[in-house]
N, C-alpha and C. Protein backbone atom coordinates (compact mmCIF):
# COMPACT_ATOMS: atom_id res chain seq x y z
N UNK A 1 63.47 -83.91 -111.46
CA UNK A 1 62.92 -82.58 -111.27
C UNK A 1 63.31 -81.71 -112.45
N UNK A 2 62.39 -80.87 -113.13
CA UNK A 2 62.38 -80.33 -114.27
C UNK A 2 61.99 -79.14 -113.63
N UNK A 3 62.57 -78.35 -114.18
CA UNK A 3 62.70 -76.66 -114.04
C UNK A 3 62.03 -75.67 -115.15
N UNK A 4 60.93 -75.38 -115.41
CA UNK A 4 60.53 -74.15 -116.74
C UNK A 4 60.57 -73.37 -116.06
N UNK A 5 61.64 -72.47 -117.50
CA UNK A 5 61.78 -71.04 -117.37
C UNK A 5 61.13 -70.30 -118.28
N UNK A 6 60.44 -69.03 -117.51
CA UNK A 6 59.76 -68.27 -118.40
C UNK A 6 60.38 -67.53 -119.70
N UNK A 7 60.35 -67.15 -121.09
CA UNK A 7 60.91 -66.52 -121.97
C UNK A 7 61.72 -65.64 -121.35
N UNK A 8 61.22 -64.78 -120.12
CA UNK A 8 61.95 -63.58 -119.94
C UNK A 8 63.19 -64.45 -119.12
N UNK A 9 62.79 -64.94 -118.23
CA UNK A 9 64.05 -66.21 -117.39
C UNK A 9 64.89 -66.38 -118.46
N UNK A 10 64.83 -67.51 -119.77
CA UNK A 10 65.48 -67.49 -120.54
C UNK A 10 66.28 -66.84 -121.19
N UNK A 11 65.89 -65.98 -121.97
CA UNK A 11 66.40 -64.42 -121.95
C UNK A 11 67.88 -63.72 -121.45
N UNK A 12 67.22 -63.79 -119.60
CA UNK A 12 68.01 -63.42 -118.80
C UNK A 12 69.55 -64.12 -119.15
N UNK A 13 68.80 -65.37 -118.89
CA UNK A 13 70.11 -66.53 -118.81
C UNK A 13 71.07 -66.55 -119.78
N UNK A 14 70.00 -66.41 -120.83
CA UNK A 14 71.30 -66.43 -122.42
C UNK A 14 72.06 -65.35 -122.43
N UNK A 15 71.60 -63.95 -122.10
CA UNK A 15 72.10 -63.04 -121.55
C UNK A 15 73.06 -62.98 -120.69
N UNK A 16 73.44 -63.38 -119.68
CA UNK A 16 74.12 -63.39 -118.86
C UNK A 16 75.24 -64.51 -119.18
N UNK A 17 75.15 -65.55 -119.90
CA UNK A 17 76.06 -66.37 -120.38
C UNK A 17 76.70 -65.66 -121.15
N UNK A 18 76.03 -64.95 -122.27
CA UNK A 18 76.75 -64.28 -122.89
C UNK A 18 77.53 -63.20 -123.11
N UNK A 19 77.53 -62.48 -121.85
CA UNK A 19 78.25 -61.61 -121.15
C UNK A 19 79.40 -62.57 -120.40
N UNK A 20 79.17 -63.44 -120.09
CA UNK A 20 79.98 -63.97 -119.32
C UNK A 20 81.26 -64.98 -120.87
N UNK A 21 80.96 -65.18 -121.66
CA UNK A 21 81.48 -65.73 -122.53
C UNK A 21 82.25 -64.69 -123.02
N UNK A 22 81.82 -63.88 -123.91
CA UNK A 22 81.49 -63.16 -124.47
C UNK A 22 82.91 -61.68 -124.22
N UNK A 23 82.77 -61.45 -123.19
CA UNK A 23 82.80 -60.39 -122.35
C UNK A 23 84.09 -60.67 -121.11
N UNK A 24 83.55 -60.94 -120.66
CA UNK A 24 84.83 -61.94 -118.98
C UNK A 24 85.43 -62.59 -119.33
N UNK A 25 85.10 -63.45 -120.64
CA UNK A 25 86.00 -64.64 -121.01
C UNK A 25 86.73 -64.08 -122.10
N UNK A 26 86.14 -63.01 -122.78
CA UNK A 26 87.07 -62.71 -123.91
C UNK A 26 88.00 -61.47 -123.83
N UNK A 27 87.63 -60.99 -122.73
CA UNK A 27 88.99 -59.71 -122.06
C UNK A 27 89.87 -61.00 -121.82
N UNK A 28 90.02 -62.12 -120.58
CA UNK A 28 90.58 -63.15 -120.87
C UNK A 28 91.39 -63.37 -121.56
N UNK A 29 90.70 -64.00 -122.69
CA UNK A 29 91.46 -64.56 -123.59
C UNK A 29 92.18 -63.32 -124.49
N UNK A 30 91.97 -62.19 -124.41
CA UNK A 30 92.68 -61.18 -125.28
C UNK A 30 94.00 -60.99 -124.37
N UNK A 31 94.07 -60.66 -122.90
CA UNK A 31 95.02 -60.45 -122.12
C UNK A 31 95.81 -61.49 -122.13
N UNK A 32 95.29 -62.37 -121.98
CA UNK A 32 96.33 -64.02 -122.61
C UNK A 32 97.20 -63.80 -123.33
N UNK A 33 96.68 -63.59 -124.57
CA UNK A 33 97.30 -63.38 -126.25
C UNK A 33 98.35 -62.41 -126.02
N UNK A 34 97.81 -61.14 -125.33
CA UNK A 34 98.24 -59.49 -126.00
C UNK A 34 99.41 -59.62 -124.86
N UNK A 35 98.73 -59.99 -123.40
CA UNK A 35 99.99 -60.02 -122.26
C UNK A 35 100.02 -60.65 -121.50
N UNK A 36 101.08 -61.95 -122.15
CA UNK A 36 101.03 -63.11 -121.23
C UNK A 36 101.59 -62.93 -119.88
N UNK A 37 102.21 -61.82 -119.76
CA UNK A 37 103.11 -61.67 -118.36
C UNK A 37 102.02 -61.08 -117.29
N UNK A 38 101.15 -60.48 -118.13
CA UNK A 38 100.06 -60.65 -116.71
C UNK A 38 99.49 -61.52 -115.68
N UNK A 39 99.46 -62.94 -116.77
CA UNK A 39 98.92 -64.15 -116.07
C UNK A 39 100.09 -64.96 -115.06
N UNK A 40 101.07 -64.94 -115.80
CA UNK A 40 102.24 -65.01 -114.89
C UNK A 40 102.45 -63.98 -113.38
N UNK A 41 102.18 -62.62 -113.61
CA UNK A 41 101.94 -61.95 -112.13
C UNK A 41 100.60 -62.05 -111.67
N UNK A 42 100.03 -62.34 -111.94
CA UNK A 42 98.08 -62.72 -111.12
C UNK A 42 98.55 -64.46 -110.45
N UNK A 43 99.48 -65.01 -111.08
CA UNK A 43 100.04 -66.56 -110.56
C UNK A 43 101.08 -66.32 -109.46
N UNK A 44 101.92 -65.73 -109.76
CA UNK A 44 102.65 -65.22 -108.66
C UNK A 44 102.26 -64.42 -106.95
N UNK A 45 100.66 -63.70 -107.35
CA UNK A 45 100.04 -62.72 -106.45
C UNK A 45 99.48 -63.83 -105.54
N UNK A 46 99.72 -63.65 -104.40
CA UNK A 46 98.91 -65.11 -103.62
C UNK A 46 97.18 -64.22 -103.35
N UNK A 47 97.04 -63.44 -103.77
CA UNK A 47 95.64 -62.72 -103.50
C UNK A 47 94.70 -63.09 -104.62
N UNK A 48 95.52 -62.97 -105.81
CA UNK A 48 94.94 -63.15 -106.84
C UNK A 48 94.90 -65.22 -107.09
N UNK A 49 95.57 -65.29 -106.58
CA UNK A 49 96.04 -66.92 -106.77
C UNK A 49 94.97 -67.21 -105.78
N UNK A 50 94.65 -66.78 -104.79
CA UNK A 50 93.55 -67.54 -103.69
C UNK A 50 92.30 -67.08 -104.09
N UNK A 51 92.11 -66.32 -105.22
CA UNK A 51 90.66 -66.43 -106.45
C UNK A 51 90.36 -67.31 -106.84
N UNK A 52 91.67 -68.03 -107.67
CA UNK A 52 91.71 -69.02 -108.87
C UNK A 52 91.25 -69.78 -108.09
N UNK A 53 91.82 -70.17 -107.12
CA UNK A 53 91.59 -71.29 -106.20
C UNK A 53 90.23 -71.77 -105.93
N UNK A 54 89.98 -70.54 -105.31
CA UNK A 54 88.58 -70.53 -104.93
C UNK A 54 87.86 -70.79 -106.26
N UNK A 55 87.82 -70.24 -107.64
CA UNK A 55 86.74 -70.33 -108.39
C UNK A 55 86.54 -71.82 -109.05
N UNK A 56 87.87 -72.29 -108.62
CA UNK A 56 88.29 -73.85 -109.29
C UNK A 56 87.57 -74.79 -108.22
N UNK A 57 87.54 -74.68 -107.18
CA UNK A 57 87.08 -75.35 -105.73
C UNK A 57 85.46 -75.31 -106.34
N UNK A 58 85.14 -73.67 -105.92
CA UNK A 58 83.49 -73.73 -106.50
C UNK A 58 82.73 -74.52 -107.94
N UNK A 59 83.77 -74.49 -109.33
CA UNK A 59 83.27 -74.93 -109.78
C UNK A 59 83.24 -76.85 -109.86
N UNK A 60 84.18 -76.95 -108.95
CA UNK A 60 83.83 -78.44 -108.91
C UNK A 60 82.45 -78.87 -107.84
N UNK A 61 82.34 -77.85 -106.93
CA UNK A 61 81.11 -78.11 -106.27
C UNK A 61 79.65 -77.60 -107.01
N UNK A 62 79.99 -76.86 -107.83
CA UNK A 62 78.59 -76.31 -108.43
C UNK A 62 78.38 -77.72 -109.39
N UNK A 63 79.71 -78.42 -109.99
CA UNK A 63 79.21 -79.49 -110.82
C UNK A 63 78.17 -80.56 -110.16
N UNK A 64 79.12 -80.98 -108.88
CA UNK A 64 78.81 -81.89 -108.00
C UNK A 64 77.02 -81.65 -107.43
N UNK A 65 77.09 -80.12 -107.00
CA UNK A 65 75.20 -80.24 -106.52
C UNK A 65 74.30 -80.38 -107.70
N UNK A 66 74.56 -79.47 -109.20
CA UNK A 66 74.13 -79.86 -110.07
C UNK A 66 73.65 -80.83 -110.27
N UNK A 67 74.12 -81.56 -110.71
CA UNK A 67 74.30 -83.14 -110.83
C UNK A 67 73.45 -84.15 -109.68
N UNK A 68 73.65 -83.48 -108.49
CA UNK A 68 72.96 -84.09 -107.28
C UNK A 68 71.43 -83.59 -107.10
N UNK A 69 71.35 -82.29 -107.64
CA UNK A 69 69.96 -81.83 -107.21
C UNK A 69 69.04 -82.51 -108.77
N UNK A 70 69.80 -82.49 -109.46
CA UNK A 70 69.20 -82.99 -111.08
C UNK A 70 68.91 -81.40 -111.74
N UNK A 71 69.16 -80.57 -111.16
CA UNK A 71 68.86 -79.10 -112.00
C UNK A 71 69.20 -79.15 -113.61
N UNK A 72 69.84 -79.95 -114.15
CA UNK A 72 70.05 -79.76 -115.22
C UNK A 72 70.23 -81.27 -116.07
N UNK A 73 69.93 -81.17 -117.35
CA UNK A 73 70.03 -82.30 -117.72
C UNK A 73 71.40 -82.61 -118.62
N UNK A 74 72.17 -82.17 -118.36
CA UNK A 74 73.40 -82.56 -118.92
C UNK A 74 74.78 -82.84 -117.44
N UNK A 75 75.92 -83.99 -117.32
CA UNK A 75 76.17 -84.66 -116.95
C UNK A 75 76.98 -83.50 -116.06
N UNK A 76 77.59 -83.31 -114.92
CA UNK A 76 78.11 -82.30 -114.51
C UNK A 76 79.41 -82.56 -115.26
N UNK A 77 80.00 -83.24 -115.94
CA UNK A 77 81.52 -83.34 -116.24
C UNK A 77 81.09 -81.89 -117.24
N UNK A 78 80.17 -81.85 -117.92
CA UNK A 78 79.71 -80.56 -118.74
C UNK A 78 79.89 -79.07 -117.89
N UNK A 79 80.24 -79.25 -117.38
CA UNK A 79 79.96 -78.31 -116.48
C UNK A 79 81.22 -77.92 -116.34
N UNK A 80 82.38 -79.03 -115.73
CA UNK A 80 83.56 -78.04 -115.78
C UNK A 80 83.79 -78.16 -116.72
N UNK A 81 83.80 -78.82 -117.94
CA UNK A 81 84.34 -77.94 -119.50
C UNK A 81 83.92 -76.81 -120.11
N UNK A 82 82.06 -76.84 -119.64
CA UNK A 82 82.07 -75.82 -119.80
C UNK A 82 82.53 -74.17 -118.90
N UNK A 83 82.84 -74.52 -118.02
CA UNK A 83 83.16 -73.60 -117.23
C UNK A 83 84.57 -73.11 -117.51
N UNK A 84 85.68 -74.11 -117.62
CA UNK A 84 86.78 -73.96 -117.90
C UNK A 84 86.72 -73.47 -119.53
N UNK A 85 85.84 -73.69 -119.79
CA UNK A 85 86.47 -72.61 -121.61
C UNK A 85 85.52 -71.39 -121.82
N UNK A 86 84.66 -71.23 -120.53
CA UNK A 86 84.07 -70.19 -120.65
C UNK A 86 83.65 -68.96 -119.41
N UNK A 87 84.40 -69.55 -118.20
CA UNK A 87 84.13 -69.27 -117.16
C UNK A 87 82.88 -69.85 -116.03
N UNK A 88 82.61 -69.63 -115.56
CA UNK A 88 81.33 -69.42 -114.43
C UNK A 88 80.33 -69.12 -114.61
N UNK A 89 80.44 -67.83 -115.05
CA UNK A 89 78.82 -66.69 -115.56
C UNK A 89 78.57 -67.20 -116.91
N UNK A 90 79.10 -68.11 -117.58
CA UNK A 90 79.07 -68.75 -118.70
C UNK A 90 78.30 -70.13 -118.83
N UNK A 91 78.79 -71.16 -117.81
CA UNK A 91 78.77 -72.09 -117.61
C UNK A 91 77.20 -72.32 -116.69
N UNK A 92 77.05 -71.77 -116.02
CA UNK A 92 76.02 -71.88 -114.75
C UNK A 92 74.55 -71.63 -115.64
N UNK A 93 74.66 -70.62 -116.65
CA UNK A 93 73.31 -70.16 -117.40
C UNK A 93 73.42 -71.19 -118.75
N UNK A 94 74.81 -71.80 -118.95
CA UNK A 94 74.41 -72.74 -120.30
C UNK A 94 73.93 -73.91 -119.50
N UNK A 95 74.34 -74.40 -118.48
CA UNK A 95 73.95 -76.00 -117.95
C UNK A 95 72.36 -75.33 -117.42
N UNK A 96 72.12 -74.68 -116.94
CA UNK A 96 70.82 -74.86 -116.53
C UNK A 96 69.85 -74.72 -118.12
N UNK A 97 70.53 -74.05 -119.22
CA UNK A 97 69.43 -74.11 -120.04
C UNK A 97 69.54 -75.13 -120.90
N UNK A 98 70.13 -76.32 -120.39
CA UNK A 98 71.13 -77.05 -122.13
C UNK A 98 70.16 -78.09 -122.09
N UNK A 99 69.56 -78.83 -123.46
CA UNK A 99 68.47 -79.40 -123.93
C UNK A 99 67.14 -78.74 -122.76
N UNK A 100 66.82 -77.77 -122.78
CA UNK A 100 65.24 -77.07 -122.64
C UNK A 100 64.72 -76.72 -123.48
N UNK A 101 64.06 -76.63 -123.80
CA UNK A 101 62.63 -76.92 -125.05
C UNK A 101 61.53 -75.88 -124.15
N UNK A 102 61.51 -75.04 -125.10
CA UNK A 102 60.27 -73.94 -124.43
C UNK A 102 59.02 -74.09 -124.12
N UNK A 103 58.27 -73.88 -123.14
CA UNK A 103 57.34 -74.32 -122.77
C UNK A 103 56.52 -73.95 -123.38
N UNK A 104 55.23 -74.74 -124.33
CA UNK A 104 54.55 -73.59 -125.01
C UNK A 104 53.50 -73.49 -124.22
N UNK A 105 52.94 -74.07 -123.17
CA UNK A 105 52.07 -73.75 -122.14
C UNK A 105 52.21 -72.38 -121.58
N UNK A 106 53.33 -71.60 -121.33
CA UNK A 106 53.96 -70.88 -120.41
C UNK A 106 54.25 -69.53 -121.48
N UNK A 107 54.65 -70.10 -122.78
CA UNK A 107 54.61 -68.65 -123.47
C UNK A 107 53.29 -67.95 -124.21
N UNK A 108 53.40 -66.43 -123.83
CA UNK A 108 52.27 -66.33 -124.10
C UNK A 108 52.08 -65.88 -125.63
């Protein structure tokens, strides 16, 4: 099963990855760098710790239906790497667009 997305779909998606890279992942990675003792108290917080949890749980299931529904043509192991070096909102809009080739039927 093959999925075309319209330019503006596309768009969206690269968009939103790239906010999610970009943006979520790179406050991230700056708070990392600038203050590591944050990540150490968000590890310590069991509120904040039952996030991680959760987003680590989800992204092994988003790999797993991926992969099962065929939505995308790259292998779900892609999926948590990409997720893990880029987040979620990163990961979810690169695997659904990764090797798509624009439809030229569809653009106008």
């Amino acid at each position: 099963m093959t999925t075309a997305y319209s330019p503006r779909e596309r768009l969206a998606l690269m968009i939103v990855g790239a906010i999610g890279l970009v943006g979520l992942n790179g406050v991230f990675i700056y708070a990392l760098v600038a203050r590591p003792d944050l990540l150490r108290a968000a590890l310590a917080n069991p509120v904040s710790l039952a996030f991680i949890v959760e987003a680590l749980i989800l992204m092994v299931m988003l790999a797993y239906l991926f992969a099962k529904w065929k939505v995308a043509r790259a292998p779900g192991g892609w999926f948590v790497i990409l997720a893990l070096v880029g987040g979620l909102v990163f990961a979810v809009p690169a695997i659904l667009l990764w090797g798509l080739r624009a439809d030229p039927a569809r653009d106008p």
